[in-house]
C-alpha atoms as a PDB file:
ATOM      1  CA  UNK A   1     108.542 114.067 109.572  1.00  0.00           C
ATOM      2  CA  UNK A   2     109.218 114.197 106.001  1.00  0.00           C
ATOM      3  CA  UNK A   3     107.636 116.922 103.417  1.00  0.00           C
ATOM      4  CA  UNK A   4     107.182 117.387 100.128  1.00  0.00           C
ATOM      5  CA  UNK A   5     107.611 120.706  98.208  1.00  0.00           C
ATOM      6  CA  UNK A   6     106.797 122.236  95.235  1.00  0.00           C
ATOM      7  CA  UNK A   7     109.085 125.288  93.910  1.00  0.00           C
ATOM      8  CA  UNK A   8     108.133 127.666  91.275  1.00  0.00           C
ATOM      9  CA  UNK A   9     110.625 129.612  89.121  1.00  0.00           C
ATOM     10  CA  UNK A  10     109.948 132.234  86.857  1.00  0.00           C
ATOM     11  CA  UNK A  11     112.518 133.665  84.387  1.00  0.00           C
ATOM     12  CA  UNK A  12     110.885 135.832  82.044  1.00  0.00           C
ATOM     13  CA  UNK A  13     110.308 139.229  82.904  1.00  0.00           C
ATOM     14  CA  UNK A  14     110.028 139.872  86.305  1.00  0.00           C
ATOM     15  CA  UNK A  15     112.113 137.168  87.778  1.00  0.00           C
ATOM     16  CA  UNK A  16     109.786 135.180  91.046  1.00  0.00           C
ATOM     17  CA  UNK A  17     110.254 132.375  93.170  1.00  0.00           C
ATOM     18  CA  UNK A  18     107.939 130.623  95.149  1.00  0.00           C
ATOM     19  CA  UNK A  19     106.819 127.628  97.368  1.00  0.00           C
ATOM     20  CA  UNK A  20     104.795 125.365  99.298  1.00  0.00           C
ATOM     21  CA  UNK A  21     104.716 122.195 100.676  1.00  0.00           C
ATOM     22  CA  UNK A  22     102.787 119.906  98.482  1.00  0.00           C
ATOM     23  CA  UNK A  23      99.646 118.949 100.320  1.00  0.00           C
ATOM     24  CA  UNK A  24      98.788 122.622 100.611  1.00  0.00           C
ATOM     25  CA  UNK A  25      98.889 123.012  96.873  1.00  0.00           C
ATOM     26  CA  UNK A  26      96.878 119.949  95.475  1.00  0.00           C
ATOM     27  CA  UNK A  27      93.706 121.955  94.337  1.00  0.00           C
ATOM     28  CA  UNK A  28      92.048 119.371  91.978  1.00  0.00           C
ATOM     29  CA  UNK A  29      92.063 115.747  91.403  1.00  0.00           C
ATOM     30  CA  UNK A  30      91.934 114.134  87.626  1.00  0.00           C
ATOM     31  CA  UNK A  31      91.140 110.096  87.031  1.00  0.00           C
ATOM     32  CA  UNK A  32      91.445 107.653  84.548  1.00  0.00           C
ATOM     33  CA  UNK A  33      93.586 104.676  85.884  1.00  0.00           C
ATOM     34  CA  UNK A  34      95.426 106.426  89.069  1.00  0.00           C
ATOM     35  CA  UNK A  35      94.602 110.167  90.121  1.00  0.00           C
ATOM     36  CA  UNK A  36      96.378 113.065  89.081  1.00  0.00           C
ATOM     37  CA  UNK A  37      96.785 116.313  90.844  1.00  0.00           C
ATOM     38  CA  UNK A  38      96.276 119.912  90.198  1.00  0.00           C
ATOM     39  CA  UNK A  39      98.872 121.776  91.581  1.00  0.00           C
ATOM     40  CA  UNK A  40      98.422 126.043  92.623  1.00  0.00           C
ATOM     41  CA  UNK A  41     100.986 127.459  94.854  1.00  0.00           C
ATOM     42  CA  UNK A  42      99.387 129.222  97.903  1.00  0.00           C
ATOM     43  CA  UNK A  43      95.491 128.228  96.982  1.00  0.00           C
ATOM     44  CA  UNK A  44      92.777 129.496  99.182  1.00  0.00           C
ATOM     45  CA  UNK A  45      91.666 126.025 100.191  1.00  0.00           C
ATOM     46  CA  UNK A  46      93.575 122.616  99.280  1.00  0.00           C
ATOM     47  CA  UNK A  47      91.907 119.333  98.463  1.00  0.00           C
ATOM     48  CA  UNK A  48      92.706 117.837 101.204  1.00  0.00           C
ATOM     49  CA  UNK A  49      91.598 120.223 103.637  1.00  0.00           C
ATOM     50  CA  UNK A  50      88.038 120.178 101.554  1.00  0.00           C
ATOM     51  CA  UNK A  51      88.235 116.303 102.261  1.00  0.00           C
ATOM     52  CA  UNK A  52      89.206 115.790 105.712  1.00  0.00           C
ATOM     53  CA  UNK A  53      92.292 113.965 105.762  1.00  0.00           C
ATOM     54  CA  UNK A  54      95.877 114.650 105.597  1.00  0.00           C
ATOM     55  CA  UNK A  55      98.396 113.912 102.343  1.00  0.00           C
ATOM     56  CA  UNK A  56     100.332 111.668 104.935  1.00  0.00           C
ATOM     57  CA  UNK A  57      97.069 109.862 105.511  1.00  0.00           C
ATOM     58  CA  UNK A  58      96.064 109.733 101.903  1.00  0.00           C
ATOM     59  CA  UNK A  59      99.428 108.768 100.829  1.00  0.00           C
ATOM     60  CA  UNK A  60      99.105 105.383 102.928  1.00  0.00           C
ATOM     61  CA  UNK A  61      95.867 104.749 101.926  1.00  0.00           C
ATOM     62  CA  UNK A  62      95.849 101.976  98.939  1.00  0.00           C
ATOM     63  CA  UNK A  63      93.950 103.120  95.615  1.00  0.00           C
ATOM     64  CA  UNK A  64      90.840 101.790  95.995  1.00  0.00           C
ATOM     65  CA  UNK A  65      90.686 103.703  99.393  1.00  0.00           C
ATOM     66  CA  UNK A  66      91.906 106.452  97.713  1.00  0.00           C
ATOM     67  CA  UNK A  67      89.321 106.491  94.858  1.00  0.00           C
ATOM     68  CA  UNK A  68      86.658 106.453  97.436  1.00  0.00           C
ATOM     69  CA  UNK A  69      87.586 110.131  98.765  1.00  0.00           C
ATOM     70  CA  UNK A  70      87.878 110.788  95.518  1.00  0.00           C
ATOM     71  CA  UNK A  71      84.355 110.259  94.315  1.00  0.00           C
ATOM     72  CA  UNK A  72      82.854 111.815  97.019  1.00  0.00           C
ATOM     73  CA  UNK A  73      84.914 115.290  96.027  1.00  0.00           C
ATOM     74  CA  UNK A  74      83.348 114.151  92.557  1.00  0.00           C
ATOM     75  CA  UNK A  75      80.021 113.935  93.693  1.00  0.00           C
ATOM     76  CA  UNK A  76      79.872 117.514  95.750  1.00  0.00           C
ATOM     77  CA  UNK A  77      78.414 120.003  93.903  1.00  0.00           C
ATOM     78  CA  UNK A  78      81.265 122.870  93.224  1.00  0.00           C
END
């Protein structure tokens, strides 16, 4: 199975690294023609956990699929 991570460098002052794999750091969705994610490294709770479905899952989907999970995150009360 193939993943996706994100790695985070800091240089300034004290020097950090971190990482995660990418579907446990999408937070937040934005829209205006094709989503566009949020990223946090190590959030509490990713989107697609608060969802139901899996990146892999969402990945396949095709956009119009895809912008129906989306408007149902939209339409939850935060």
């Amino acid at each position: 199975m193939e993943h996706i991570y994100i790695v985070f460098g800091k240089m300034g002052g004290e020097p950090a690294v971190d990482w995660d794999r990418y579907d446990n750091c999408v937070i937040h969705v934005r829209t205006s023609h094709v989503p566009r994610f949020e990223v946090q490294i190590r959030p509490k709770e990713s989107l697609f956990a608060k969802i139901g479905i899996s990146y892999k899952d969402f990945a396949q989907l095709s956009i119009l699929e895809r912008m129906e999970h989306i408007r149902k995150i939209r339409q939850k009360p935060t």
